[in-house]
PDB file of N, CA and C in Angstrom:
ATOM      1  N   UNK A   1      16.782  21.161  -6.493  1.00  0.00           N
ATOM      2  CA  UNK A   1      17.370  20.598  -7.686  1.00  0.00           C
ATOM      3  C   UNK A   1      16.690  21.225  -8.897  1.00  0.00           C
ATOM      4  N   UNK A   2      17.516  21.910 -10.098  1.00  0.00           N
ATOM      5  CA  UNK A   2      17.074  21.889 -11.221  1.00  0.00           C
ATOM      6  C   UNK A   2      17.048  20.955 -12.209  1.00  0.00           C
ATOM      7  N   UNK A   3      16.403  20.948 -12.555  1.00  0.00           N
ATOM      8  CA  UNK A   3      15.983  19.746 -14.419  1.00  0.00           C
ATOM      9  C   UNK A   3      16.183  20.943 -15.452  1.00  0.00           C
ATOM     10  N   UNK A   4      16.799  20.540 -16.739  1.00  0.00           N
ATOM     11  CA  UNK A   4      16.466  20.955 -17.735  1.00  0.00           C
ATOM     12  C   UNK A   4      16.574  19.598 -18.857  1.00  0.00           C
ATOM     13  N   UNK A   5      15.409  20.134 -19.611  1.00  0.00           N
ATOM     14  CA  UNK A   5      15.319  19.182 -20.639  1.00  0.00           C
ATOM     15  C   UNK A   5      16.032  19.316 -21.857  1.00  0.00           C
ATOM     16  N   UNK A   6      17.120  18.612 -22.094  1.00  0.00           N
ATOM     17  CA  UNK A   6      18.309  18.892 -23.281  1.00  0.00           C
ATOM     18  C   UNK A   6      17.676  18.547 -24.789  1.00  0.00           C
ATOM     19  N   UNK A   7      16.814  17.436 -24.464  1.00  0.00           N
ATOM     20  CA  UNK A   7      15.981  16.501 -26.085  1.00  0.00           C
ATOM     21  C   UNK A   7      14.878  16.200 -25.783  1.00  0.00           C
ATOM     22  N   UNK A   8      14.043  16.435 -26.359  1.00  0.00           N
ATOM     23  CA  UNK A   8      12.631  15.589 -26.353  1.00  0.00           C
ATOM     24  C   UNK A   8      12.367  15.340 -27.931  1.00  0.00           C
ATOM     25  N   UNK A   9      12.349  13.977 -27.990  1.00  0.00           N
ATOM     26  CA  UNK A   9      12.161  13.367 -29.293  1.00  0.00           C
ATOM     27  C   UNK A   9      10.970  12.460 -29.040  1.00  0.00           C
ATOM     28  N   UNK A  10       9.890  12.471 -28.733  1.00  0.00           N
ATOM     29  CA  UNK A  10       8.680  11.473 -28.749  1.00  0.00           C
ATOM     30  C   UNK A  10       8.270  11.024 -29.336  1.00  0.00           C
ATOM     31  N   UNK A  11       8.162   9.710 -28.965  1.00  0.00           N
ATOM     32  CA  UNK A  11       8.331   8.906 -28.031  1.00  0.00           C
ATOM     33  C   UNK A  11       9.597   7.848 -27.660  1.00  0.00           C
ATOM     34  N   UNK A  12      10.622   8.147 -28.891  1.00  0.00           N
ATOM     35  CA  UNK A  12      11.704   7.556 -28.823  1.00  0.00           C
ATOM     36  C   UNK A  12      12.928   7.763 -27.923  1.00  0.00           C
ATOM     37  N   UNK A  13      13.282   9.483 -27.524  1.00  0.00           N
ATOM     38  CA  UNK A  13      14.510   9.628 -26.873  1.00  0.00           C
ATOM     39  C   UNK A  13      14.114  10.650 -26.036  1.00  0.00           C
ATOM     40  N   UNK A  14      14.965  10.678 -24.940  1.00  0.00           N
ATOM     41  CA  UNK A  14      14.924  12.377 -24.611  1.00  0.00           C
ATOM     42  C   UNK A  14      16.091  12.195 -22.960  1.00  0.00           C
ATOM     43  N   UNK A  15      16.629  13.302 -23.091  1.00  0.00           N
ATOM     44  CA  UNK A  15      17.814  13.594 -22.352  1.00  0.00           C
ATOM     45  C   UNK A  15      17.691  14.507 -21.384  1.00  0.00           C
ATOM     46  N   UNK A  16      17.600  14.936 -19.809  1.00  0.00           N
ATOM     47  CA  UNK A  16      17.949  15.471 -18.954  1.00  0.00           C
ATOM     48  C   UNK A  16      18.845  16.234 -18.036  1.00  0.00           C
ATOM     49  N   UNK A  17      19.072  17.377 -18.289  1.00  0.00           N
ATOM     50  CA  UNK A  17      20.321  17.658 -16.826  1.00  0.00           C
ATOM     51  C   UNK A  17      19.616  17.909 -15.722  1.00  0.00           C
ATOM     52  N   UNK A  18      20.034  17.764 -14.590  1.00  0.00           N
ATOM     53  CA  UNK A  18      19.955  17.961 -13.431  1.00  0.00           C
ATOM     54  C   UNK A  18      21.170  18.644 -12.594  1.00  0.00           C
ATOM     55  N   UNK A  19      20.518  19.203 -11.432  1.00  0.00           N
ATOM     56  CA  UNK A  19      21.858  19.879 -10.763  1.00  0.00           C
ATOM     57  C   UNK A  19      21.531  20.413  -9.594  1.00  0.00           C
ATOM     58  N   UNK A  20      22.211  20.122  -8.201  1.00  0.00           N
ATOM     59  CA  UNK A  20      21.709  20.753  -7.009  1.00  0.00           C
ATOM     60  C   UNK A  20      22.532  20.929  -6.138  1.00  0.00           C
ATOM     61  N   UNK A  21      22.298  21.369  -5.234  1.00  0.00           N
ATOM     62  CA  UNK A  21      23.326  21.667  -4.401  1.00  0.00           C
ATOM     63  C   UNK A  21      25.096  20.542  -4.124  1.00  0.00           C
ATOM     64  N   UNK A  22      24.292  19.038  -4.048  1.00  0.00           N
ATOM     65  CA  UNK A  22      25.735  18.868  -3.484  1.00  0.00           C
ATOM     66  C   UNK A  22      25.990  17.611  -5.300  1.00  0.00           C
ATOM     67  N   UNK A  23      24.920  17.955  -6.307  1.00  0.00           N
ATOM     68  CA  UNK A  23      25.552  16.702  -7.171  1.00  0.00           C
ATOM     69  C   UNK A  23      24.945  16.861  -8.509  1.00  0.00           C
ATOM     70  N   UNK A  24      25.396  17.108 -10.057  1.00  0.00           N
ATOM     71  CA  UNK A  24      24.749  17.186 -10.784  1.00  0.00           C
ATOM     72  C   UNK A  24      24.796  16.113 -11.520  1.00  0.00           C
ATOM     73  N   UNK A  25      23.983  15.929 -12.600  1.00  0.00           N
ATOM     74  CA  UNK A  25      23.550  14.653 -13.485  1.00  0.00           C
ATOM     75  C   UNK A  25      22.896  14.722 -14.799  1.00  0.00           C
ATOM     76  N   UNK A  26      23.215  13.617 -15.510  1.00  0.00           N
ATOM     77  CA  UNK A  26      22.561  13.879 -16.568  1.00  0.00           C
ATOM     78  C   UNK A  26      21.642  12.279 -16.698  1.00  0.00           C
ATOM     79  N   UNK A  27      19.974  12.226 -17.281  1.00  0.00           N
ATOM     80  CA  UNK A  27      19.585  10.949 -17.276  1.00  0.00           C
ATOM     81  C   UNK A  27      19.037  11.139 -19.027  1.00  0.00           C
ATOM     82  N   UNK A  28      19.161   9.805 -19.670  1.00  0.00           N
ATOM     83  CA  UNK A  28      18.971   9.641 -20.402  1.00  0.00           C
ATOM     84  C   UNK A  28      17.792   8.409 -21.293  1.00  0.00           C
ATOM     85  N   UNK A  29      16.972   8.662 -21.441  1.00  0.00           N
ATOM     86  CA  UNK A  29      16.155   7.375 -22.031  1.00  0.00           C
ATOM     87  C   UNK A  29      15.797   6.700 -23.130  1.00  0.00           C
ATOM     88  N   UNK A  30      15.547   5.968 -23.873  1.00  0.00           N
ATOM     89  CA  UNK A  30      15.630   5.622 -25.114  1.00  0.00           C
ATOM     90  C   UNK A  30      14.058   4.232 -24.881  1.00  0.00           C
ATOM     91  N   UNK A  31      13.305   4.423 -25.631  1.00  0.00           N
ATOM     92  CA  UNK A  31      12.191   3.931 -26.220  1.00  0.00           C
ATOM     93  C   UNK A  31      12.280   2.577 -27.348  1.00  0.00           C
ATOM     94  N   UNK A  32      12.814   1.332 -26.971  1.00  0.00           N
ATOM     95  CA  UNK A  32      12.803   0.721 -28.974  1.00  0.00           C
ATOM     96  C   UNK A  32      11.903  -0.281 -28.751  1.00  0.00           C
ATOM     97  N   UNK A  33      11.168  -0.268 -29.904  1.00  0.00           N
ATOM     98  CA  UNK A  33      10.073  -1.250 -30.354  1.00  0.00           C
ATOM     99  C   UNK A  33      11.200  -2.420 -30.624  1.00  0.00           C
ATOM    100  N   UNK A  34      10.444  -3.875 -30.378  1.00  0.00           N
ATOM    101  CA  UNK A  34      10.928  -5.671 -30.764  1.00  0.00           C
ATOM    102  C   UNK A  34       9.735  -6.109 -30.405  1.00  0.00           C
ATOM    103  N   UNK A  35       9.222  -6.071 -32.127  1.00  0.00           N
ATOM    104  CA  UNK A  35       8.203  -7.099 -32.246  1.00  0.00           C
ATOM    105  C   UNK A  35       6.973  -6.163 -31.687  1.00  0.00           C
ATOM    106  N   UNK A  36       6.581  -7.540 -30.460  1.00  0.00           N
ATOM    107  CA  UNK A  36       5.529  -6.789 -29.780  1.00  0.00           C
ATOM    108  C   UNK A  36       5.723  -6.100 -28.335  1.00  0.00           C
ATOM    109  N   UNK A  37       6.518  -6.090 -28.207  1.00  0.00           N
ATOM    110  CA  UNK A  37       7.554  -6.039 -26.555  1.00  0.00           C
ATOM    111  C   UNK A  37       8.435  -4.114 -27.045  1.00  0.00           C
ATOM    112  N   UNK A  38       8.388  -3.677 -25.960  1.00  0.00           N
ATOM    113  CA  UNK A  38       9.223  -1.996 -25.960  1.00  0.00           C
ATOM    114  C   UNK A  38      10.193  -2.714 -25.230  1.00  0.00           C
ATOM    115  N   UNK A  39      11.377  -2.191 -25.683  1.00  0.00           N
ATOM    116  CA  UNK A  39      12.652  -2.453 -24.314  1.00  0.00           C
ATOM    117  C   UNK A  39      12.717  -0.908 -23.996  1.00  0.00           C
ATOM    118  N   UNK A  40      12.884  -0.394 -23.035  1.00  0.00           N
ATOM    119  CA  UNK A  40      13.064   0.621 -21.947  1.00  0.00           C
ATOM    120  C   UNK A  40      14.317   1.097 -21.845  1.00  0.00           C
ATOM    121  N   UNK A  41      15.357   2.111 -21.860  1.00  0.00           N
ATOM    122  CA  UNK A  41      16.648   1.911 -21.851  1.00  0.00           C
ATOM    123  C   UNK A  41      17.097   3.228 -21.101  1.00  0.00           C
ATOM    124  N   UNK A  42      17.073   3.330 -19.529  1.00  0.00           N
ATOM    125  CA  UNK A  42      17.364   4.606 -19.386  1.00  0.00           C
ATOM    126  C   UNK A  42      19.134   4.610 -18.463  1.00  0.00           C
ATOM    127  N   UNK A  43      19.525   5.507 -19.144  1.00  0.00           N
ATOM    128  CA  UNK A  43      20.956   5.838 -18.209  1.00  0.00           C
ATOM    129  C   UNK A  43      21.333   6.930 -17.752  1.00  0.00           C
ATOM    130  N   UNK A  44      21.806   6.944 -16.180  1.00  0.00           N
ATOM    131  CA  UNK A  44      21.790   8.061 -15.287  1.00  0.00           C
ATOM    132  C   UNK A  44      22.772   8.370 -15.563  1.00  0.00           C
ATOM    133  N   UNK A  45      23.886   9.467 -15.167  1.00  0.00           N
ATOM    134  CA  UNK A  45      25.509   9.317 -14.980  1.00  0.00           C
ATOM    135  C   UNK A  45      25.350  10.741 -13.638  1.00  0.00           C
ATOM    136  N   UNK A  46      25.651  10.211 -12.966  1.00  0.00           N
ATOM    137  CA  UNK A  46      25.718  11.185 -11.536  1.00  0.00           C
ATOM    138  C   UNK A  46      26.935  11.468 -11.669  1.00  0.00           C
ATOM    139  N   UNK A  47      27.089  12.994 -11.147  1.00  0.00           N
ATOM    140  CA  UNK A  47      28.664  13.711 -10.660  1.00  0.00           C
ATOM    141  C   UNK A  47      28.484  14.339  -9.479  1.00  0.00           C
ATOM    142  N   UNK A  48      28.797  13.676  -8.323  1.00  0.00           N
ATOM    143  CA  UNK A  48      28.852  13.868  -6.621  1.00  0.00           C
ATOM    144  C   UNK A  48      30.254  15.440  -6.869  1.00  0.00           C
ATOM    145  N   UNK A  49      29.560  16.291  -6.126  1.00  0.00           N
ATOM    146  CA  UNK A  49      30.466  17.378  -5.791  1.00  0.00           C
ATOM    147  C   UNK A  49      30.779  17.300  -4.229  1.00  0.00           C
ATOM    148  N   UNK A  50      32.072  17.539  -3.898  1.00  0.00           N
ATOM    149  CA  UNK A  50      32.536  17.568  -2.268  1.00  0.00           C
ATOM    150  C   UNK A  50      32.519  16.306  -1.437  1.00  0.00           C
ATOM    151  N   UNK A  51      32.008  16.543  -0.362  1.00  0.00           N
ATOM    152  CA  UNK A  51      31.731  14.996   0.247  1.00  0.00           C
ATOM    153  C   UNK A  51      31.120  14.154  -0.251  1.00  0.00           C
ATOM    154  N   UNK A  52      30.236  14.184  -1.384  1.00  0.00           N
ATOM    155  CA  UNK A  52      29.706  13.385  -1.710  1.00  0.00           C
ATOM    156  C   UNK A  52      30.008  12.664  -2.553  1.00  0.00           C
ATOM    157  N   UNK A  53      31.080  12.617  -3.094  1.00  0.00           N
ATOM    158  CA  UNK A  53      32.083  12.041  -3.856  1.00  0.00           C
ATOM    159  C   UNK A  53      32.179  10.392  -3.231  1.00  0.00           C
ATOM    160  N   UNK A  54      32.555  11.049  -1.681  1.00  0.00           N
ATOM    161  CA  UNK A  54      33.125  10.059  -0.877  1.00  0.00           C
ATOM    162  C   UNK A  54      31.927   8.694  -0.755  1.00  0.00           C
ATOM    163  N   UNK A  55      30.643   9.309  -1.147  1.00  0.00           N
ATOM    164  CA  UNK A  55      29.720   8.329  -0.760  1.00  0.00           C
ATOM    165  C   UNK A  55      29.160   7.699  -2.127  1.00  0.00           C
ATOM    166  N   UNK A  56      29.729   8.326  -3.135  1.00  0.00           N
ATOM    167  CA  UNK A  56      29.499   7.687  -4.750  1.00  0.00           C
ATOM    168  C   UNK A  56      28.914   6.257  -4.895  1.00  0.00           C
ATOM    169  N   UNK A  57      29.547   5.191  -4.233  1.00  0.00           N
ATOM    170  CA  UNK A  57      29.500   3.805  -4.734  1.00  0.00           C
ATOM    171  C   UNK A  57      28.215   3.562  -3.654  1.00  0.00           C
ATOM    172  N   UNK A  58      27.733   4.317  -2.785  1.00  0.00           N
ATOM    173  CA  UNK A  58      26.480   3.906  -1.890  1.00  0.00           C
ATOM    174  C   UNK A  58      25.868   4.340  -3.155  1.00  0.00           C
ATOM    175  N   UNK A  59      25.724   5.757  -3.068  1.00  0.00           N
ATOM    176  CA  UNK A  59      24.590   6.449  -4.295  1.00  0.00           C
ATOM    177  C   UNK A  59      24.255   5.713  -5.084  1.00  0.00           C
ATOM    178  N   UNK A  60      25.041   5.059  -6.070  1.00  0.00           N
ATOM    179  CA  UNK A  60      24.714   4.195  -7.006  1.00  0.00           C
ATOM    180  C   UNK A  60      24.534   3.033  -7.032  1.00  0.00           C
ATOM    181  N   UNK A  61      24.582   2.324  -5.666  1.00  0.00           N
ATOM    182  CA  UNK A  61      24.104   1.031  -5.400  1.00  0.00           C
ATOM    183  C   UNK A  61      22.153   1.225  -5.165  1.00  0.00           C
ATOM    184  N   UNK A  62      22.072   2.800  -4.364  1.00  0.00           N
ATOM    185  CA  UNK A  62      20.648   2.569  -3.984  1.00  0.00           C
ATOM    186  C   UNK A  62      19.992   3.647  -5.337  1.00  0.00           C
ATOM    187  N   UNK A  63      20.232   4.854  -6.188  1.00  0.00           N
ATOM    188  CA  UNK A  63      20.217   4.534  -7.292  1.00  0.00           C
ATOM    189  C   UNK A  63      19.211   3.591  -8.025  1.00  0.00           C
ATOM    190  N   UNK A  64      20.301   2.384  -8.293  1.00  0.00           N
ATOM    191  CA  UNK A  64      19.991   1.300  -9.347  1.00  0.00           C
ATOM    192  C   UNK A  64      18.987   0.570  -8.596  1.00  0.00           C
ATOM    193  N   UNK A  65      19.108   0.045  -7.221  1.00  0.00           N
ATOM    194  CA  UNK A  65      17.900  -0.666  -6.387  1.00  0.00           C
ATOM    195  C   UNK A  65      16.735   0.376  -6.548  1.00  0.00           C
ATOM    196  N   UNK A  66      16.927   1.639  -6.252  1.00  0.00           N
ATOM    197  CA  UNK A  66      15.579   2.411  -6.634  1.00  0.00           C
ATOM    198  C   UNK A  66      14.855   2.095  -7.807  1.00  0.00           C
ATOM    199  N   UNK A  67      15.772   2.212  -9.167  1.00  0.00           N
ATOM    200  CA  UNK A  67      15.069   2.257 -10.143  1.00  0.00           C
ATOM    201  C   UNK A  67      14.659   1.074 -10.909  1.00  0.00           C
ATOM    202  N   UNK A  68      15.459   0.148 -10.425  1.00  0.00           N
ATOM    203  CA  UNK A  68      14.582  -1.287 -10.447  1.00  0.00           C
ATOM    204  C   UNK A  68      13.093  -1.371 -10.279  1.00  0.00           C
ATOM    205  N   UNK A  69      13.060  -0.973  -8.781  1.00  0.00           N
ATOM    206  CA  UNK A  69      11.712  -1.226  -7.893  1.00  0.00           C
ATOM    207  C   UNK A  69      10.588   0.088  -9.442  1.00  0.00           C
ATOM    208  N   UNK A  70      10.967   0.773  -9.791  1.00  0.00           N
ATOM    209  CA  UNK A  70      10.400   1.912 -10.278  1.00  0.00           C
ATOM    210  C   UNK A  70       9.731   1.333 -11.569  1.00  0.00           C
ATOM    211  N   UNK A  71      10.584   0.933 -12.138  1.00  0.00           N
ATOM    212  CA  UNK A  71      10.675   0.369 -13.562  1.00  0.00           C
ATOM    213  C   UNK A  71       9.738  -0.948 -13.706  1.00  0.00           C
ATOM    214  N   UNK A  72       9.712  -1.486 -12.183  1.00  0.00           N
ATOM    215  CA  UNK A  72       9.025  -2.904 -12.152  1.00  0.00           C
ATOM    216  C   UNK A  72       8.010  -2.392 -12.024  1.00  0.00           C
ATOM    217  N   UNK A  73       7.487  -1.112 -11.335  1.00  0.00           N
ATOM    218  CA  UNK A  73       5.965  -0.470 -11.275  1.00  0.00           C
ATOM    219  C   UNK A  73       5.651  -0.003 -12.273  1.00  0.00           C
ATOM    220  N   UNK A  74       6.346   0.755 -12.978  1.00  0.00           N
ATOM    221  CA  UNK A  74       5.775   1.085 -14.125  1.00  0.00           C
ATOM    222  C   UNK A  74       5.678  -0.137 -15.251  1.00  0.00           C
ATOM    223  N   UNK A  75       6.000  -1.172 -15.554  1.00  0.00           N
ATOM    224  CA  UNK A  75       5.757  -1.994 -16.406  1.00  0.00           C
ATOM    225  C   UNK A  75       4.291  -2.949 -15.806  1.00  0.00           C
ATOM    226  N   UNK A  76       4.418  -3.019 -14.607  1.00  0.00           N
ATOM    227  CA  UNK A  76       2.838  -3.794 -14.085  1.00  0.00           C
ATOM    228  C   UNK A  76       1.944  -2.895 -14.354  1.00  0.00           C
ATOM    229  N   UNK A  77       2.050  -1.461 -14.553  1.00  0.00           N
ATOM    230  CA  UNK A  77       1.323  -0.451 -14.586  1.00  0.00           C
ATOM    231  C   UNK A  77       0.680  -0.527 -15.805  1.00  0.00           C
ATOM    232  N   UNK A  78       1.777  -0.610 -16.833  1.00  0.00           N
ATOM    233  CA  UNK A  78       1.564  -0.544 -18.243  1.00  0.00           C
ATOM    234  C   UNK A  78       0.917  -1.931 -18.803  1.00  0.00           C
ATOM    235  N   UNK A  79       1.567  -2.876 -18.173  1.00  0.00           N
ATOM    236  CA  UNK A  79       0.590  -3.933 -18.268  1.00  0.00           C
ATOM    237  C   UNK A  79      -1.172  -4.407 -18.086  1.00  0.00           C
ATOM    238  N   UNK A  80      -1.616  -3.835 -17.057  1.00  0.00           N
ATOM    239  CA  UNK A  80      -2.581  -3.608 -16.881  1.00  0.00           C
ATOM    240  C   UNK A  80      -3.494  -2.707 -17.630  1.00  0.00           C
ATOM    241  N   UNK A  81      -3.344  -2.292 -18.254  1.00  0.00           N
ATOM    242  CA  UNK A  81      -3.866  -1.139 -19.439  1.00  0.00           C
ATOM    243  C   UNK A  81      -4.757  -2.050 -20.157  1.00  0.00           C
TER     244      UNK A  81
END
């Protein structure tokens, strides 16, 4: 898989392509301060090429369960600081 980095705006934004053999993508993240609290805001958009089309709605069920579990580590992470 390749990455290229489309934006890097730090610490506020920054945008991703990706692309590999069977599926390319673009992820996107966004940084906003409230108060004393960051909200986190990242969005994937996957494009399944060939068969993998067919398996789209799995992908993005485990996906989003992935990045749950991810997001919950990195915030205990950051918490602990």
């Amino acid at each position: 898989m390749t990455c290229e980095y489309r934006c890097i705006n730090r610490p506020v934004d920054w945008e991703v392509d990706f692309g590999g053999k069977g599926m390319d993508g673009i992820m996107q993240g966004q940084v906003a301060w409230q108060g004393s609290s960051t909200l986190l805001t990242v969005t994937m958009t996957l494009i399944p090429h060939g068969f993998l089309r067919l398996f789209s709605p799995i992908m993005k069920w485990s996906f989003q369960r992935g990045e749950v579990k991810n997001l919950a580590n990195v915030k205990a992470y950051m918490e602990s600081l």
